[in-house]
N, C-alpha and C. Protein backbone atom coordinates (compact mmCIF):
# COMPACT_ATOMS: atom_id res chain seq x y z
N UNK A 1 0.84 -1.18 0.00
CA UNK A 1 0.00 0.00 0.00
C UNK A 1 0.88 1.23 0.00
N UNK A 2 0.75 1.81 -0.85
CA UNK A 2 1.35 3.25 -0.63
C UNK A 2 0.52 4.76 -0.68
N UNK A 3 0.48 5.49 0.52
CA UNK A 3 0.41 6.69 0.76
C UNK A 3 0.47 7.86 0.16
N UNK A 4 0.89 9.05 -0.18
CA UNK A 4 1.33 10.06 -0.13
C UNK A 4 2.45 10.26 0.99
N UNK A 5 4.06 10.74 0.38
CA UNK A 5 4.45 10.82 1.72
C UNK A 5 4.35 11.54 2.75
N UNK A 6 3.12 12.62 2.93
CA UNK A 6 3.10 13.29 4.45
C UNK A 6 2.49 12.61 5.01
N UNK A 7 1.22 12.02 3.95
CA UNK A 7 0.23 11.07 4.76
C UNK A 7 0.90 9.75 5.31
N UNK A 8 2.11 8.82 5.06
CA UNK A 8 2.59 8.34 5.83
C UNK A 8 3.48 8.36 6.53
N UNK A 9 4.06 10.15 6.80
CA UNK A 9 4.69 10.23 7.85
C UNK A 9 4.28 10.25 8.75
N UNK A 10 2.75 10.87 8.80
CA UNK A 10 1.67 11.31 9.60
C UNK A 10 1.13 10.12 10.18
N UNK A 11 0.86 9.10 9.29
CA UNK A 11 0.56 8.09 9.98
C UNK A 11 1.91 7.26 10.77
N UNK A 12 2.89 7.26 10.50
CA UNK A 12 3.68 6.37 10.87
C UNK A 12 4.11 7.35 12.72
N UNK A 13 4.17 8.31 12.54
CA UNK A 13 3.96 9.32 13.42
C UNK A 13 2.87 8.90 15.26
N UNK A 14 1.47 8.88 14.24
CA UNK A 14 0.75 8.42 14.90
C UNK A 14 0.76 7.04 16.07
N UNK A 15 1.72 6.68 15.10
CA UNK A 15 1.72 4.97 15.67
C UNK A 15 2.76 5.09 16.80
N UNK A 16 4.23 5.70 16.63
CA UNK A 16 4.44 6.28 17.45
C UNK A 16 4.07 6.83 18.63
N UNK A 17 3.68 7.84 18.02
CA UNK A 17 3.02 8.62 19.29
C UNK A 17 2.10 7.74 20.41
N UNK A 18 1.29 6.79 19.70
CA UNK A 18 0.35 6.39 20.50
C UNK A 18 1.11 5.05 21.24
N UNK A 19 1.87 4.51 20.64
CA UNK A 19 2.82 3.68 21.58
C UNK A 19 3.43 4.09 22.52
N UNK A 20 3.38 5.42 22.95
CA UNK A 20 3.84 5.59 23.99
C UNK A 20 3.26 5.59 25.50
N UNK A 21 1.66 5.42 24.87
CA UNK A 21 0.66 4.86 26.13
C UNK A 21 1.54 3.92 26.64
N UNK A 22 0.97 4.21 28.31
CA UNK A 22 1.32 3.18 29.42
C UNK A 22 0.56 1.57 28.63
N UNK A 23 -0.12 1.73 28.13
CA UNK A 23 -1.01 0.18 27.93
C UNK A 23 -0.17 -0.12 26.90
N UNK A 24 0.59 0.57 25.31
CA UNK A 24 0.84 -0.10 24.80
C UNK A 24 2.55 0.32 24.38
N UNK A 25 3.33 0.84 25.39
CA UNK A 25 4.85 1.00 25.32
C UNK A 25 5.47 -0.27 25.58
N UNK A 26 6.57 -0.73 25.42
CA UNK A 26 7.20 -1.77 25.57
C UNK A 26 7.90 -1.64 27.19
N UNK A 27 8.04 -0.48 27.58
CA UNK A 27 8.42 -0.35 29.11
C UNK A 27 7.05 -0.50 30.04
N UNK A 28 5.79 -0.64 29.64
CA UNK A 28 5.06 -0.06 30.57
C UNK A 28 4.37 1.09 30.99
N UNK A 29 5.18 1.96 30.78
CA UNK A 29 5.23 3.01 31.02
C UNK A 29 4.67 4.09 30.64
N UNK A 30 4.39 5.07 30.74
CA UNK A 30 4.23 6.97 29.71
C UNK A 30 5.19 7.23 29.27
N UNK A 31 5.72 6.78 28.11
CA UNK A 31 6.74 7.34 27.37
C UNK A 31 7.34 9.07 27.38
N UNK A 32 6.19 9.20 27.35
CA UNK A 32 6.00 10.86 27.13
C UNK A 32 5.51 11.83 28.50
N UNK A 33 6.35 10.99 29.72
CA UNK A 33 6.15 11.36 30.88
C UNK A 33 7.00 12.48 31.36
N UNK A 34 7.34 13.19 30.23
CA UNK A 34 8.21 14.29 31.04
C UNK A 34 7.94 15.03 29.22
N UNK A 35 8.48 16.66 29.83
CA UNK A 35 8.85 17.33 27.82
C UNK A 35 10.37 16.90 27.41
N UNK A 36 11.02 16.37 28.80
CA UNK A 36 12.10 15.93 27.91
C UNK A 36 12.05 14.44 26.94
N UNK A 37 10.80 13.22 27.28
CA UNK A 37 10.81 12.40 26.72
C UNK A 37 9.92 12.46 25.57
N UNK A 38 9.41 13.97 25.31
CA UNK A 38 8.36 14.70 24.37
C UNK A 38 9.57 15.00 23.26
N UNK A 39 10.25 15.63 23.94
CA UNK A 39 11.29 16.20 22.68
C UNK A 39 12.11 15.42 22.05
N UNK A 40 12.11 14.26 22.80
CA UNK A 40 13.02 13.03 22.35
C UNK A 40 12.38 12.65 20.85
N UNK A 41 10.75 12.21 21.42
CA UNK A 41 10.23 11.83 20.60
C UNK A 41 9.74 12.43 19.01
N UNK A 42 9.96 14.19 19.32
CA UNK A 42 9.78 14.98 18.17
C UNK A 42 11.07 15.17 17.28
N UNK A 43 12.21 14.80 18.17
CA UNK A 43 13.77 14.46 17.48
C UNK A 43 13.69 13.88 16.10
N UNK A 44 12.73 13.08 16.25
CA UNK A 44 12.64 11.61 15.24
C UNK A 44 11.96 12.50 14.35
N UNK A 45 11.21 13.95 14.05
CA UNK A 45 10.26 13.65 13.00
C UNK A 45 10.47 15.14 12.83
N UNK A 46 10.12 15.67 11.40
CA UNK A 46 10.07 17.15 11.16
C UNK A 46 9.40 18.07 11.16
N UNK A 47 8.95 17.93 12.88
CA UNK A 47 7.79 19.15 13.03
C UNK A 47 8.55 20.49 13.45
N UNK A 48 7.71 21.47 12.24
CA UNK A 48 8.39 22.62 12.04
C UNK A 48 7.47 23.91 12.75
N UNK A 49 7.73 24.75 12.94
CA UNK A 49 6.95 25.81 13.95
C UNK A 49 7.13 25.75 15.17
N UNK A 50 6.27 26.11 16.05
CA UNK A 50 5.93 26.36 17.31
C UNK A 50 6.39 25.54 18.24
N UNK A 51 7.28 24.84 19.16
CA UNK A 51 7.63 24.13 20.09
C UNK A 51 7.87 24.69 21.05
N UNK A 52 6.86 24.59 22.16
CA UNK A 52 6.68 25.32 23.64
C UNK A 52 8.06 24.58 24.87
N UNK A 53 7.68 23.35 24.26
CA UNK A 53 8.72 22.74 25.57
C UNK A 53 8.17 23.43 27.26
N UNK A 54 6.88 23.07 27.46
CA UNK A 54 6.38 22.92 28.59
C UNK A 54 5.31 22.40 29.11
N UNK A 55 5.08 22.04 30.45
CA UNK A 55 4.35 21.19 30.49
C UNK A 55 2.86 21.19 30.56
N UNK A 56 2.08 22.62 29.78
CA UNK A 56 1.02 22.56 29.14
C UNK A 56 0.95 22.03 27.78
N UNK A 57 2.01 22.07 26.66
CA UNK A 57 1.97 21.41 25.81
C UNK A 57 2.30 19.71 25.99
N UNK A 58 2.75 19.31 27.13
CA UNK A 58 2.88 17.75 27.12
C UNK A 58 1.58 17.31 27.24
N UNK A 59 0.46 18.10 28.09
CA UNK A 59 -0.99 17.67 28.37
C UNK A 59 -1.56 17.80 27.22
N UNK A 60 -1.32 18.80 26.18
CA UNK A 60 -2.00 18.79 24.97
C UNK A 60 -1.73 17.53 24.17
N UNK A 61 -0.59 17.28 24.43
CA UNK A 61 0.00 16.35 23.59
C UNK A 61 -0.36 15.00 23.85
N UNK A 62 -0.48 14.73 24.93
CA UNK A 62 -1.25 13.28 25.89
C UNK A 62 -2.48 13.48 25.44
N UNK A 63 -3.11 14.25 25.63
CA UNK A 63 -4.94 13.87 24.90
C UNK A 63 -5.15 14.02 23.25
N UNK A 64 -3.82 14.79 22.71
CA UNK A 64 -4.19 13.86 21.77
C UNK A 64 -3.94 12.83 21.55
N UNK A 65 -2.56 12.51 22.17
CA UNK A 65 -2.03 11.09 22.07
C UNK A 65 -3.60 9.88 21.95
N UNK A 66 -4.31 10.37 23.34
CA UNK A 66 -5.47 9.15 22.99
C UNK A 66 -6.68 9.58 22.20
N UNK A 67 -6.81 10.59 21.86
CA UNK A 67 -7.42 10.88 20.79
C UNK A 67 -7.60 9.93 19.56
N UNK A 68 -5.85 10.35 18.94
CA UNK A 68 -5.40 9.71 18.07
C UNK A 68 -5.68 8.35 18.16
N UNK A 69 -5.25 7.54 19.16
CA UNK A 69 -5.51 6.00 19.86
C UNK A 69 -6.68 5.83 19.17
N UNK A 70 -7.77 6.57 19.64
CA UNK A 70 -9.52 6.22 19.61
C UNK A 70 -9.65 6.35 18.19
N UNK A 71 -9.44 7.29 17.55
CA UNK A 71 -9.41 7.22 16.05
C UNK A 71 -9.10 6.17 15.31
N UNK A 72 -8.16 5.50 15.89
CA UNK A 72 -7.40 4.95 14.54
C UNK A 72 -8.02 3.54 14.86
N UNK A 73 -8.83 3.27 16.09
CA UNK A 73 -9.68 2.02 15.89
C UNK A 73 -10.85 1.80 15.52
N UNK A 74 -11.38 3.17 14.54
CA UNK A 74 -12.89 3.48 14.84
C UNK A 74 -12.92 2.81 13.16
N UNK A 75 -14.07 2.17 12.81
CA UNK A 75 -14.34 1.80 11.59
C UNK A 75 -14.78 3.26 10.54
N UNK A 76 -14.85 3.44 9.44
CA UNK A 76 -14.76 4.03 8.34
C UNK A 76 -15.53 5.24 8.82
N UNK A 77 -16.91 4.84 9.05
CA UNK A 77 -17.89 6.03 9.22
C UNK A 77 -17.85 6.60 10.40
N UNK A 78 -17.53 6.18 11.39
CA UNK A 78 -17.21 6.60 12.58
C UNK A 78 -16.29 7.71 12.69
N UNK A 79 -15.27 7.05 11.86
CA UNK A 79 -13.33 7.71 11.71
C UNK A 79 -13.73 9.31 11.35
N UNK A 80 -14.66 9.00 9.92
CA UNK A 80 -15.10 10.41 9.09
C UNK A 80 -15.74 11.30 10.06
N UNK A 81 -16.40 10.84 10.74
CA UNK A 81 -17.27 11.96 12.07
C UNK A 81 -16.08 12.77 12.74
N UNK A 82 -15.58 11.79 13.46
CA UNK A 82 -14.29 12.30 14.45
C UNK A 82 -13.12 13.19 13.63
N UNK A 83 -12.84 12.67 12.09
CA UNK A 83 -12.32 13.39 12.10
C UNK A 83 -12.58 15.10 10.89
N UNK A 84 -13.95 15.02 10.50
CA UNK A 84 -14.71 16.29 10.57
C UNK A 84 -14.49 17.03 11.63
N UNK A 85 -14.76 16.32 13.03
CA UNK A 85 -15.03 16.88 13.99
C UNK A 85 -13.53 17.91 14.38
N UNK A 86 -12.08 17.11 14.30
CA UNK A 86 -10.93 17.73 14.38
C UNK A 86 -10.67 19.38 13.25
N UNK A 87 -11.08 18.89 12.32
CA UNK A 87 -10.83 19.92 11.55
C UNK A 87 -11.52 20.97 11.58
N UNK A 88 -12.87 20.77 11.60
CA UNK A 88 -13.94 22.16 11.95
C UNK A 88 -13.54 22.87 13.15
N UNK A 89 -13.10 21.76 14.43
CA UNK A 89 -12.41 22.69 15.75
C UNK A 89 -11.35 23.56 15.70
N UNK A 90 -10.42 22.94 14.37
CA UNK A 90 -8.85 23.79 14.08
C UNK A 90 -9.28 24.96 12.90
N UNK A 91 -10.50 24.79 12.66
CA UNK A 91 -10.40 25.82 11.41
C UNK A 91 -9.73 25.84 10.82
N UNK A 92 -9.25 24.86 10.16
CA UNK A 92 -8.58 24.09 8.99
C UNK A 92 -8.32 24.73 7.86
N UNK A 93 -7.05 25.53 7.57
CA UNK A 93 -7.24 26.17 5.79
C UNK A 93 -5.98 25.21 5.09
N UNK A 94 -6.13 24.37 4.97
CA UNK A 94 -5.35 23.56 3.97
C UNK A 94 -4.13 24.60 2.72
N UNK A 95 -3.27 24.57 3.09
CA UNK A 95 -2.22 25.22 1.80
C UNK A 95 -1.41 24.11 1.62
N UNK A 96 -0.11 24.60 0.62
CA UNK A 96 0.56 23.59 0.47
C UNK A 96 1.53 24.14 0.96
N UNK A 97 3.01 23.41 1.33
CA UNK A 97 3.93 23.97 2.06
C UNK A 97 5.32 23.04 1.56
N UNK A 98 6.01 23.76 1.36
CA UNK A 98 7.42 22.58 1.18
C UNK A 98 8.16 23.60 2.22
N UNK A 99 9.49 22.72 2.92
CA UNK A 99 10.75 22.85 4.20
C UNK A 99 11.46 21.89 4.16
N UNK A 100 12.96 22.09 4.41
CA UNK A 100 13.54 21.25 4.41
C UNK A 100 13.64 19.85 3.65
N UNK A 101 13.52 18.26 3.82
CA UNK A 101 14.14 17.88 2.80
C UNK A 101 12.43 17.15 1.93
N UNK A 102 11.42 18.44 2.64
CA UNK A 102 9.72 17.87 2.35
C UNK A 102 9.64 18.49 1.04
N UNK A 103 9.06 17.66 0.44
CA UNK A 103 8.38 18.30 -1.02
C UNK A 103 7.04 18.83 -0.58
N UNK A 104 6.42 19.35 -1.64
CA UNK A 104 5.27 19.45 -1.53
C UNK A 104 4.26 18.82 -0.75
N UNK A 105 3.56 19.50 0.44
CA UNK A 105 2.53 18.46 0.90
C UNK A 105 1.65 19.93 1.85
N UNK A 106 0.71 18.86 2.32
CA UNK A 106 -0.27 19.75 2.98
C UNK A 106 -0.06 20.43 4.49
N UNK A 107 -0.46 21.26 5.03
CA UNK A 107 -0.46 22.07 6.11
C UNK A 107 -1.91 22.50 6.04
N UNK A 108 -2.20 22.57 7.61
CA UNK A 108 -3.79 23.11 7.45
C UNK A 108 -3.53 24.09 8.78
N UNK A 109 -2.44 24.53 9.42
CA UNK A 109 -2.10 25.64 10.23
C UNK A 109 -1.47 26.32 9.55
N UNK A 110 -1.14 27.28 10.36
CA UNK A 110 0.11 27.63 10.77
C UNK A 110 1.37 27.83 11.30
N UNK A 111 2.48 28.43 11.00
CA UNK A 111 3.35 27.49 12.02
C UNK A 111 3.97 28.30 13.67
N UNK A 112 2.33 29.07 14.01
CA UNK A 112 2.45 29.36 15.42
C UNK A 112 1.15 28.74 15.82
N UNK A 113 0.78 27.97 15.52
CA UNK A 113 -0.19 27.24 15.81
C UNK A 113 0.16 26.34 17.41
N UNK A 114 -0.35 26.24 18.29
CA UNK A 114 0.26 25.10 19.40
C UNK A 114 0.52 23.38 19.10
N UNK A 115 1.49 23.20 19.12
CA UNK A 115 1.84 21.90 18.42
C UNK A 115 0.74 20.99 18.93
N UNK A 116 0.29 20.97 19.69
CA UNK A 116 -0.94 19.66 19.95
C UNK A 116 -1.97 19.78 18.99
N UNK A 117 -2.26 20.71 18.55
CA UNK A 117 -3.59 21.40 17.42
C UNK A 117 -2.52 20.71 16.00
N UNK A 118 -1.23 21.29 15.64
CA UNK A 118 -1.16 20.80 14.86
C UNK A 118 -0.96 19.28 14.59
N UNK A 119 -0.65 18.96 15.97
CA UNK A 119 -0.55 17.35 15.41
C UNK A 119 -1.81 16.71 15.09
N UNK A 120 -2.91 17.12 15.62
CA UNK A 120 -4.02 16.96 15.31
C UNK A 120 -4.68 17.08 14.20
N UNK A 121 -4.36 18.43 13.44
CA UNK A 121 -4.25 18.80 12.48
C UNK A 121 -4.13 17.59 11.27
N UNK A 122 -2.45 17.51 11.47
CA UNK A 122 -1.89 16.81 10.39
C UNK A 122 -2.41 15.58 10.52
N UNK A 123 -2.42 14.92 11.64
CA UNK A 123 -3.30 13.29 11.91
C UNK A 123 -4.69 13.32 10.84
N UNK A 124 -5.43 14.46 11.03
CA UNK A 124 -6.67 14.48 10.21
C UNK A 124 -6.61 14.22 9.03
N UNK A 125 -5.69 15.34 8.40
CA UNK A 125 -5.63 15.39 7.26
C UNK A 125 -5.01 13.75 6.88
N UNK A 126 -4.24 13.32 7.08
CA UNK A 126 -3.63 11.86 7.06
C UNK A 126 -4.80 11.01 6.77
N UNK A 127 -5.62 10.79 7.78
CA UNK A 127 -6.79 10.20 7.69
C UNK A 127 -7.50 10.12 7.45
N UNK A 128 -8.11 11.65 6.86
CA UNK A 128 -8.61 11.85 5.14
C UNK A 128 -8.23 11.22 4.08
N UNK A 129 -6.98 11.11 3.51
CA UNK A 129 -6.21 9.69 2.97
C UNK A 129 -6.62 8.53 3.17
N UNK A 130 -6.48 8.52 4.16
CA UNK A 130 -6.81 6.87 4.50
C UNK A 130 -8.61 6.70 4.44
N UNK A 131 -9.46 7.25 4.97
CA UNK A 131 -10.83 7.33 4.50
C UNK A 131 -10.78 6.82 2.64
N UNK A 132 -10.87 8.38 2.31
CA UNK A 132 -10.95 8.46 1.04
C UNK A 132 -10.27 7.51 -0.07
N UNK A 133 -9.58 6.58 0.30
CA UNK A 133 -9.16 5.58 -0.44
C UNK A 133 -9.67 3.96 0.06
N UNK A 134 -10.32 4.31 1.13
CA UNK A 134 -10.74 3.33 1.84
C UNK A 134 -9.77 2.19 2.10
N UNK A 135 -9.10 2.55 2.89
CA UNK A 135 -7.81 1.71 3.75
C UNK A 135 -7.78 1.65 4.58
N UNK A 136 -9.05 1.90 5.52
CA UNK A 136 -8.96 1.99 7.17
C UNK A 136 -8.49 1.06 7.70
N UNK A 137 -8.58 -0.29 7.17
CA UNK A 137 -8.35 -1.73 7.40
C UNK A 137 -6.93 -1.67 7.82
N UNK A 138 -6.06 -0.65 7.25
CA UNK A 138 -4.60 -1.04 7.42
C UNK A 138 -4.35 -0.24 8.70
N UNK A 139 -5.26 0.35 9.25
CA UNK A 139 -4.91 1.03 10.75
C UNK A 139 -4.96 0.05 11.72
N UNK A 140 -4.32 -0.55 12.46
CA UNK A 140 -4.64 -1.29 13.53
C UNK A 140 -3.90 -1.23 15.10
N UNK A 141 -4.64 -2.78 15.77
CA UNK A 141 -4.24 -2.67 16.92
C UNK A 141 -3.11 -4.11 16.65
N UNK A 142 -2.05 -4.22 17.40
CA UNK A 142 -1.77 -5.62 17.69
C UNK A 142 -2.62 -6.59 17.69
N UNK A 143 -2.20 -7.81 16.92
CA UNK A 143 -3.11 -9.01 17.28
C UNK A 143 -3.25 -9.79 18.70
N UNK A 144 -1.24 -9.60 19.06
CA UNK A 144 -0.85 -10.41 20.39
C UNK A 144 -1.54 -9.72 21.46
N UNK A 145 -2.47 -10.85 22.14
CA UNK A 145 -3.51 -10.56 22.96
C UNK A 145 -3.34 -9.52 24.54
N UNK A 146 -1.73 -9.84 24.97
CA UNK A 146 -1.63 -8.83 25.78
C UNK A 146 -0.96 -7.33 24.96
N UNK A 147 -1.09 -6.85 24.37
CA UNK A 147 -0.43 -5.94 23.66
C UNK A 147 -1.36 -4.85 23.04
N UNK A 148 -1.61 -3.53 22.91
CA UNK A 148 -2.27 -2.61 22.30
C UNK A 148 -1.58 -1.83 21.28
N UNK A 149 -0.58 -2.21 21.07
CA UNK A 149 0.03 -1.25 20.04
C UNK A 149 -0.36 -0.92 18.75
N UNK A 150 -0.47 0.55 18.24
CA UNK A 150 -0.74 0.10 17.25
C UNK A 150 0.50 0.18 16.01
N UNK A 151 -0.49 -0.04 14.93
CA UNK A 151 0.44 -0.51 13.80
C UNK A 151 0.14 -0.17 12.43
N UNK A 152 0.66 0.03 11.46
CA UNK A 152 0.04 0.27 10.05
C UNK A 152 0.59 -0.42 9.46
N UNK A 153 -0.11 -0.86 8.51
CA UNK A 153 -0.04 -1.87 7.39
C UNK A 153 0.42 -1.85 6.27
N UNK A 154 1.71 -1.29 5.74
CA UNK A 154 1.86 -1.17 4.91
C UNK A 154 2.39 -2.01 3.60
N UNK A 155 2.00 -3.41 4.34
CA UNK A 155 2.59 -4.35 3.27
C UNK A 155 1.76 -4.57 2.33
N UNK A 156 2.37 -5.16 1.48
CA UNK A 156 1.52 -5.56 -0.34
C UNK A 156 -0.31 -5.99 -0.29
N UNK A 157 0.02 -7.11 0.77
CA UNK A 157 -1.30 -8.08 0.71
C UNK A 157 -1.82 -7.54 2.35
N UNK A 158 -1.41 -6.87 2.96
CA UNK A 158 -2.35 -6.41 3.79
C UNK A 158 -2.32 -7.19 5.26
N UNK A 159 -1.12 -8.29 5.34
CA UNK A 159 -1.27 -9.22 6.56
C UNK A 159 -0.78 -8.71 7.72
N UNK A 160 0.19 -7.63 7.81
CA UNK A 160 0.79 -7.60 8.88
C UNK A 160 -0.23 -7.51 10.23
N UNK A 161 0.18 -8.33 11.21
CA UNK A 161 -0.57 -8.72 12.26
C UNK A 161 -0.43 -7.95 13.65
N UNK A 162 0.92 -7.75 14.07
CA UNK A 162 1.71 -7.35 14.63
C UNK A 162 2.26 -5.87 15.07
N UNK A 163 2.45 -5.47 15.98
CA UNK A 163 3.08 -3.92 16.30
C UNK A 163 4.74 -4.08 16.50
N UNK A 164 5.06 -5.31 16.13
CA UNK A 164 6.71 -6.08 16.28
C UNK A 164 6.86 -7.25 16.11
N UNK A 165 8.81 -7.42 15.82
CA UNK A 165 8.96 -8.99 15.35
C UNK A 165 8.71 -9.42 17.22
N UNK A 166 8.67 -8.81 18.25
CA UNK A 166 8.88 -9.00 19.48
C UNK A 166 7.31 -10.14 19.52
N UNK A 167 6.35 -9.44 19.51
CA UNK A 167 5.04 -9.53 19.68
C UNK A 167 4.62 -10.87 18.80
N UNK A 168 5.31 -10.80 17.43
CA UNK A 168 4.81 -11.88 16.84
C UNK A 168 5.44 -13.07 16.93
N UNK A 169 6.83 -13.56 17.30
CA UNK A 169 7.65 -14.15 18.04
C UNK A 169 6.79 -14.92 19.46
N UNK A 170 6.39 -13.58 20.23
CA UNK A 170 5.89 -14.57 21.52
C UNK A 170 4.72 -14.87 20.97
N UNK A 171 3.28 -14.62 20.26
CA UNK A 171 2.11 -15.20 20.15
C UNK A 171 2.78 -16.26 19.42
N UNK A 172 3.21 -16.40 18.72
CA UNK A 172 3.70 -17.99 17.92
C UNK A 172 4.61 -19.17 18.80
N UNK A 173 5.19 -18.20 20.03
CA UNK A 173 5.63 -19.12 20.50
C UNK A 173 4.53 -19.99 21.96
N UNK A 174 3.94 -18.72 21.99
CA UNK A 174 3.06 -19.44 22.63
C UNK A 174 1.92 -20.65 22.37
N UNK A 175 1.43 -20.29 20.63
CA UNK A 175 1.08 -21.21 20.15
C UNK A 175 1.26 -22.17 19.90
N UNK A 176 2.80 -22.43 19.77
CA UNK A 176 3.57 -23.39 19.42
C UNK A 176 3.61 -24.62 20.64
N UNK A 177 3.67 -23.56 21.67
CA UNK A 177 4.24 -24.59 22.90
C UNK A 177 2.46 -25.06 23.42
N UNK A 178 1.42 -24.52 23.08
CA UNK A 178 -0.26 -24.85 23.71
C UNK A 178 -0.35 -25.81 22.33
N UNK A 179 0.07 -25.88 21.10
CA UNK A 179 0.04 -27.48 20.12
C UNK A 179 1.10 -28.58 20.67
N UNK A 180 2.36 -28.37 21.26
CA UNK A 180 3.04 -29.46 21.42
C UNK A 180 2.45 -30.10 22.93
N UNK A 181 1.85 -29.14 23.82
CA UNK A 181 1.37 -29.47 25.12
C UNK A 181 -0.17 -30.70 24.59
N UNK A 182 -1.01 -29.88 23.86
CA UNK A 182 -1.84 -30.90 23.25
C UNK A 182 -1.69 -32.13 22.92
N UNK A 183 -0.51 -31.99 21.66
CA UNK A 183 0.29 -33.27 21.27
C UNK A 183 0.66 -33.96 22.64
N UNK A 184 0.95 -33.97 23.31
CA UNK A 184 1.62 -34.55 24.48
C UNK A 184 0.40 -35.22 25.25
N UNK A 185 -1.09 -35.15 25.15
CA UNK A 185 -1.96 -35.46 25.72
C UNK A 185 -2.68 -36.65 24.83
């Protein structure tokens, strides 16, 4: 499956971001329990404008974090509500924008906008993409039953199961070892 590339930075972004829930980080933990483990995480990606670096923008940034979460499990018609609903709140003017090593792609702020609005922002617009081509299918959660992570799909045929080789490793091994325990009976 291929994207547009803002729309899958945006999404790949997302997945990120939302892995950093306590339910679905690999520590446990709030990833994004401090602005210094905020800035870590914006290290990785090229958000340009406004960066407060304090800890009203980490709270912005945590609700959308599950925002985003709730979105990206919602089926097609659902997704389109919620995310109408984001864009009419941001007053959304869509331009185009190139920076740095980005070509052409969309912006629907500005870039004094408060970064939680725009991540929101850009998530929408992303997921307008993904609507409008009807690919919601490739948004997901982990299959491995203790695990919430999510994940995008970007392979050919659409199988990936998994939020890691970690995750898919132990459900198989667990499977493996509940058929040989059978066998054994």
């Amino acid at each position: 499956m291929h994207f547009a590339p803002d729309t899958q930075e945006s999404l790949e972004f997302i997945v990120d971001l939302g892995n950093t829930d306590p339910g679905a980080s690999r520590s446990g933990d709030d990833e994004i329990a401090t602005v210094e483990a905020l800035a870590a995480l914006l290290a990785r990606y090229p958000y340009t404008g406004r960066i407060d670096h304090d800890e009203e923008e980490l709270r912005g940034v945590r609700q959308t974090r599950d925002l985003l979460r709730r979105v990206w499990s919602l089926d097609r018609d659902a997704a389109v509500v919620e995310v109408n609903r984001m864009l009419r709140e941001a007053e959304v003017l869509p331009q185009l924008a190139r920076h740095g090593a980005s070509d052409w792609h969309l912006h629907g702020t500005t870039s004094g906008t408060p970064l939680p609005q725009r991540m929101r922002v850009e998530a929408a617009l992303a997921f307008v993409d993904v609507i409008r081509t009807d690919e919601t299918g490739r948004l997901r959660v982990c299959a491995a039953t203790d695990c919430t992570g999510l994940l995008l799909d970007l392979s050919r045929n659409g199988s990936k199961r998994f939020c890691s080789v970690r995750c898919g490793n132990r459900t198989n091994m667990i499977a493996f070892r509940g058929r040989r325990t059978a066998e054994g009976d």
